[in-house]
N, C-alpha and C. Protein backbone atom coordinates (compact mmCIF):
# COMPACT_ATOMS: atom_id res chain seq x y z
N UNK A 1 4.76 25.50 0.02
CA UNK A 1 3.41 24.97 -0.11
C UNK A 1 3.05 24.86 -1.59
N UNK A 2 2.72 24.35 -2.29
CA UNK A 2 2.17 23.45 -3.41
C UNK A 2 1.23 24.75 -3.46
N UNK A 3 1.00 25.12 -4.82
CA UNK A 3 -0.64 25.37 -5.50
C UNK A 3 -1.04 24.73 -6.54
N UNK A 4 -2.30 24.48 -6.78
CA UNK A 4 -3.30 23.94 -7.44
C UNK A 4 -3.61 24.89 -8.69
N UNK A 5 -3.73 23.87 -9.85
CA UNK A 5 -3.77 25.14 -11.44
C UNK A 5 -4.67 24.11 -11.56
N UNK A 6 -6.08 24.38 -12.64
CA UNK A 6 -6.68 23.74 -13.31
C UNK A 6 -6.13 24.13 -14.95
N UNK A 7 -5.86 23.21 -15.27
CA UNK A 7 -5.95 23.12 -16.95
C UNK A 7 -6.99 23.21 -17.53
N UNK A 8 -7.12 23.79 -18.84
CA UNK A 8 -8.00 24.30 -19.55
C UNK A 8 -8.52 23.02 -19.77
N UNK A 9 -8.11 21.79 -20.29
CA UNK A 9 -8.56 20.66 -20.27
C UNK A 9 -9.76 20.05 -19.20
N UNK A 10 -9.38 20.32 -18.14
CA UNK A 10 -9.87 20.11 -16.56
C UNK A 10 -11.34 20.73 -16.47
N UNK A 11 -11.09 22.07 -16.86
CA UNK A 11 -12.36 23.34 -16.62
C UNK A 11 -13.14 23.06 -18.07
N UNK A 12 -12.84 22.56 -19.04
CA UNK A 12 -13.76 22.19 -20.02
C UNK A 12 -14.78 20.73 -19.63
N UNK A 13 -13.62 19.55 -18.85
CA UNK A 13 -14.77 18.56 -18.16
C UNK A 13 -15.56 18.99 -17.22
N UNK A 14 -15.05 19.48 -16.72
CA UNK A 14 -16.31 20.28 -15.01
C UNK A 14 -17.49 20.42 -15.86
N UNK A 15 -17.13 21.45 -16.58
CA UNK A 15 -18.58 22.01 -17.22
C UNK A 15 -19.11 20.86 -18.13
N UNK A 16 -18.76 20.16 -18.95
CA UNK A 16 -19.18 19.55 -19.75
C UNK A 16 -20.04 18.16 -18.94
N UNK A 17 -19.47 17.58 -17.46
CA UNK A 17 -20.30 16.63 -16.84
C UNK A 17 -20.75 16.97 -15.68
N UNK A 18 -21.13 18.70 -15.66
CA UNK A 18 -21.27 19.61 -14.94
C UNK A 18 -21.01 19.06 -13.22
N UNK A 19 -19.64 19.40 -13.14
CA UNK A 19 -19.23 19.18 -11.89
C UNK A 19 -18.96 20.11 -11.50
N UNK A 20 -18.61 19.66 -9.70
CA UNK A 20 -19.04 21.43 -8.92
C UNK A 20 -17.28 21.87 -9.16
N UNK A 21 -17.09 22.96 -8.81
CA UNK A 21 -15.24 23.37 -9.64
C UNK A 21 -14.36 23.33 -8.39
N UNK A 22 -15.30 22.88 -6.97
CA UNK A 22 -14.28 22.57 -5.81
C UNK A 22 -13.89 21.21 -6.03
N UNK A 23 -14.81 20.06 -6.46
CA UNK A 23 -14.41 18.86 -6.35
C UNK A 23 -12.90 18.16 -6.77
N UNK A 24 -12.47 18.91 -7.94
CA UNK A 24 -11.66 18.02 -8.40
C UNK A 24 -9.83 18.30 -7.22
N UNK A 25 -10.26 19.57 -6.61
CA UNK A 25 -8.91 19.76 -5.33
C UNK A 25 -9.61 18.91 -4.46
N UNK A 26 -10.78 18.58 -3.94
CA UNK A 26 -10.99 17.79 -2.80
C UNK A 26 -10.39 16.70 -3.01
N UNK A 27 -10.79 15.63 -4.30
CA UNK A 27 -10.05 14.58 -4.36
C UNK A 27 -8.68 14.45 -4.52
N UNK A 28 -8.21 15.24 -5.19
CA UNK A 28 -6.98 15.52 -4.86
C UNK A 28 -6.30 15.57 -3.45
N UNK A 29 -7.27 16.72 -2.92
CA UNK A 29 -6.05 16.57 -1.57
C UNK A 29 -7.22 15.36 -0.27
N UNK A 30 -7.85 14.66 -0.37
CA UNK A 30 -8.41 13.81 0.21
C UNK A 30 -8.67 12.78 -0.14
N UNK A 31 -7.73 12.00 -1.04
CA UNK A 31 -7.80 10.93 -2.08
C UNK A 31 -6.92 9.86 -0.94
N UNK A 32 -8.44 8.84 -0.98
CA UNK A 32 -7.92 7.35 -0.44
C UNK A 32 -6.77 6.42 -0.92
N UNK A 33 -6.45 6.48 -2.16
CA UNK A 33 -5.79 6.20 -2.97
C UNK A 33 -5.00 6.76 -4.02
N UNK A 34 -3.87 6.45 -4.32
CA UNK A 34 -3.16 7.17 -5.14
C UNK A 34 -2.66 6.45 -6.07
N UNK A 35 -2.36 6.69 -7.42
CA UNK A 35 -1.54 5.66 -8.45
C UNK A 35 -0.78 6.65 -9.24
N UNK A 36 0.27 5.75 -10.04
CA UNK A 36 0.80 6.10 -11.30
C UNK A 36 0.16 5.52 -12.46
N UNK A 37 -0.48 6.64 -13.65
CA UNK A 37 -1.04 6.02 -15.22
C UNK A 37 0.34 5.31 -16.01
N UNK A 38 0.80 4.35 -16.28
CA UNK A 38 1.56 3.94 -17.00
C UNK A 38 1.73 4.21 -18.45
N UNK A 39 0.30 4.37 -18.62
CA UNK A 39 -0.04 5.18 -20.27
C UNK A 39 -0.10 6.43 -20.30
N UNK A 40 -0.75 7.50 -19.22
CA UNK A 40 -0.68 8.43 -19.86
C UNK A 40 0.73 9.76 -18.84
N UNK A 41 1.56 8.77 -17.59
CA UNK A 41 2.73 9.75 -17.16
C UNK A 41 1.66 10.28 -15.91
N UNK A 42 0.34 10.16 -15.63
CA UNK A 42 0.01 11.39 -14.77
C UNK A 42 -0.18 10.43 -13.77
N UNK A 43 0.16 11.42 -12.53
CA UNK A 43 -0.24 10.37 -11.15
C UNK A 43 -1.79 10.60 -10.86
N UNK A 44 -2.69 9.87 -10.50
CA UNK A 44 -3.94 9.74 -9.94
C UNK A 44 -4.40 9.46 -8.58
N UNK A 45 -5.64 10.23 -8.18
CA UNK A 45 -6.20 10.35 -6.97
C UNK A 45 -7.26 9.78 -7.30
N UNK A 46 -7.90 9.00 -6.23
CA UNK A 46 -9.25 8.44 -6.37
C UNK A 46 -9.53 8.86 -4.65
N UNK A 47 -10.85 9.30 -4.62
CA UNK A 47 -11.45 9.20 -3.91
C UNK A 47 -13.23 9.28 -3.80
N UNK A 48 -13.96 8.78 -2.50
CA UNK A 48 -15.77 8.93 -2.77
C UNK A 48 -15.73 10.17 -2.87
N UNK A 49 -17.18 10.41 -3.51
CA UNK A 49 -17.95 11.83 -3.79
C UNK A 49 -19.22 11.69 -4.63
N UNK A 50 -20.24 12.22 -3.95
CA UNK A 50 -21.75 12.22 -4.53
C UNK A 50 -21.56 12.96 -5.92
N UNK A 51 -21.36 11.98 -6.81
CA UNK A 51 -22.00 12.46 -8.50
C UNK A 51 -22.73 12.16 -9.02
N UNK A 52 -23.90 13.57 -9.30
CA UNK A 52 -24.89 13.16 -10.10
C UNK A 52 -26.18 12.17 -8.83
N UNK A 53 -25.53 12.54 -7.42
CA UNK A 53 -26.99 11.81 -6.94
C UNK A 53 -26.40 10.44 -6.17
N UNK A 54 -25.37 10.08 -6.86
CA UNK A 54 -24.87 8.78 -6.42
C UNK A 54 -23.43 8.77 -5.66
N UNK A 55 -22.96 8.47 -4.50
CA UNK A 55 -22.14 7.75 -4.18
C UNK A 55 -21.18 7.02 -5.05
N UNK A 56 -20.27 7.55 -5.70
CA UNK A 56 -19.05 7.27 -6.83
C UNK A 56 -18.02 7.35 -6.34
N UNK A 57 -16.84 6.21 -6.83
CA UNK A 57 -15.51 6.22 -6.73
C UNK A 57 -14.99 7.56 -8.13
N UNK A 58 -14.61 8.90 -7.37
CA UNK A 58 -14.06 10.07 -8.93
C UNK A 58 -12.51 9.49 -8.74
N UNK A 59 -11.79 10.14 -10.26
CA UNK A 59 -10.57 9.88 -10.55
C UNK A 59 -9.89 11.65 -11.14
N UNK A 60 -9.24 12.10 -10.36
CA UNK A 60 -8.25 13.43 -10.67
C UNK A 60 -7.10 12.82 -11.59
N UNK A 61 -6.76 13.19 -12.77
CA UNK A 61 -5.43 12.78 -13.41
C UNK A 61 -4.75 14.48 -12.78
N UNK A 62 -3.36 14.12 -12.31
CA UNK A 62 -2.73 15.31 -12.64
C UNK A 62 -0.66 15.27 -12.32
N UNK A 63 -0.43 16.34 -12.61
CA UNK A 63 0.90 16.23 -13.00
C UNK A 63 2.05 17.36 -12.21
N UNK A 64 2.59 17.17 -11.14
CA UNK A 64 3.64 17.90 -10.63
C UNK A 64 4.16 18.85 -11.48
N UNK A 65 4.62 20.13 -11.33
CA UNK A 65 5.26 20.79 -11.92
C UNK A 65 6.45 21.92 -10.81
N UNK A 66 7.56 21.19 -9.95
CA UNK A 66 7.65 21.61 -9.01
C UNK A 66 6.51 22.31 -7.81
N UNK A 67 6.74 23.10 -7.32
CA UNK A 67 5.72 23.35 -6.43
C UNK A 67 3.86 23.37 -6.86
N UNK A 68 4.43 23.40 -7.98
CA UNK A 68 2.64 23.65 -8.39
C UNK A 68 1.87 22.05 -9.21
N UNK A 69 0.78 21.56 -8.67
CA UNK A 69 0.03 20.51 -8.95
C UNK A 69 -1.08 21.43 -10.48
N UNK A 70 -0.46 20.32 -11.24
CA UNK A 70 -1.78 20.60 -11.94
C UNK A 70 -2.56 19.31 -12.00
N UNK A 71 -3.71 19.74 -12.42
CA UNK A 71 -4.84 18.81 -12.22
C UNK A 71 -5.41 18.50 -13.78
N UNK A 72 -5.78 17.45 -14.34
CA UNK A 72 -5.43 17.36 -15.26
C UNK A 72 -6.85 17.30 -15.96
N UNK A 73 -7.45 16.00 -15.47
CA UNK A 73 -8.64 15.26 -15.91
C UNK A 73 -9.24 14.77 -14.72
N UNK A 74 -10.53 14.92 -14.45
CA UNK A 74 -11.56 14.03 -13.29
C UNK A 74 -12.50 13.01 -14.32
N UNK A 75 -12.92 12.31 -13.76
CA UNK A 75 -14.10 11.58 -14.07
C UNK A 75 -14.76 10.26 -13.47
N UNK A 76 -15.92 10.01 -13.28
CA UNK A 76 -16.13 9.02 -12.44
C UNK A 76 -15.65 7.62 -12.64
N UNK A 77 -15.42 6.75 -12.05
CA UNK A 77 -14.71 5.12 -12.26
C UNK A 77 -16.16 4.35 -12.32
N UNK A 78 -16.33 3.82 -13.26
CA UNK A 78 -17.13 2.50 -13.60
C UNK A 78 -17.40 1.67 -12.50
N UNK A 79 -17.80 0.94 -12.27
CA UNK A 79 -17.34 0.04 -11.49
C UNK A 79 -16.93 -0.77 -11.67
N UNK A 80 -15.61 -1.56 -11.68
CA UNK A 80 -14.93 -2.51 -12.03
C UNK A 80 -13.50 -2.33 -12.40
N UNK A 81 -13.90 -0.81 -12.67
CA UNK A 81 -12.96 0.23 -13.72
C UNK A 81 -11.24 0.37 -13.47
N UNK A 82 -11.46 0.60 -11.94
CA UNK A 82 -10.16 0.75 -11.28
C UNK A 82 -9.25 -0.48 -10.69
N UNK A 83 -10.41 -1.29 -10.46
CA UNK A 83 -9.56 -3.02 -10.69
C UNK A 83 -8.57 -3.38 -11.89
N UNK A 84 -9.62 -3.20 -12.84
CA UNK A 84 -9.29 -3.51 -14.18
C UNK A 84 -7.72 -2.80 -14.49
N UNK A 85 -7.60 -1.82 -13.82
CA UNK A 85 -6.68 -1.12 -14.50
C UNK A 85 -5.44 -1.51 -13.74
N UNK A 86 -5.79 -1.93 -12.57
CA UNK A 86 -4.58 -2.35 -11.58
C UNK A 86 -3.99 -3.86 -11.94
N UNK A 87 -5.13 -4.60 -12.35
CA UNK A 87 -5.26 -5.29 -13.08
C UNK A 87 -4.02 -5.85 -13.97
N UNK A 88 -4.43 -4.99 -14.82
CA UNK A 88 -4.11 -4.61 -16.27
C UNK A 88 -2.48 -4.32 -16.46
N UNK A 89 -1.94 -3.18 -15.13
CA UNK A 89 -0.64 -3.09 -15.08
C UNK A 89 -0.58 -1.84 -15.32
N UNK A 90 -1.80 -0.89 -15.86
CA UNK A 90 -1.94 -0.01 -16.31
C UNK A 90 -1.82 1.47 -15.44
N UNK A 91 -2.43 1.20 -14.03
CA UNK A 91 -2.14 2.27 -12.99
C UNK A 91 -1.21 1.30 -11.81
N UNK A 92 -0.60 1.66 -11.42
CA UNK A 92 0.78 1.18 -10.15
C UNK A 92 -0.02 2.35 -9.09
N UNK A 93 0.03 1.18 -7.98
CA UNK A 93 -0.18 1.98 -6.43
C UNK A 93 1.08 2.96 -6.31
N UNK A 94 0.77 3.93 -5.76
CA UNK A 94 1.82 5.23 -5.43
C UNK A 94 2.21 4.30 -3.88
């Protein structure tokens, strides 16, 4: 079975766009969608979740490390944001 690490990176955004510190495993493990970042190596989860009041597409960056997932970076998608990037060439469907 896989465990979940937050990176110090990770736990500095929570707090900083004060997100709740379950969210970023929910999307993770309940993510509609999945990609590869071409730029930055990390695979991505997108899935909905009320941020801030609103109904948002969030984005988990994170990175296998045999059994253990780390989680890298969250943050909400723009709208347009995640087109753009598929777009772009920049994230590849998993």
């Amino acid at each position: 079975m896989e465990t979940l690490r937050y990176v110090p990176h990770l736990e500095w955004r929570l707090r900083m766009r004060r997100i709740a510190r379950r969210l970023p495993a929910q999307i993770y493990r309940n993510a509609t969608e999945c990609f590869y970042d071409t730029e930055t190596g990390y695979d991505i989860a997108v899935a909905e979740s009320v941020y801030r009041g609103t109904l948002r597409e969030l984005m988990v960056a994170y990175d296998r490390v045999g059994e253990r997932v780390d989680l890298v970076t969250i943050h909400p998608l723009r709208p347009g944001q995640k087109e753009a990037r598929i777009r772009g060439g920049r994230w590849r469907r998993r």
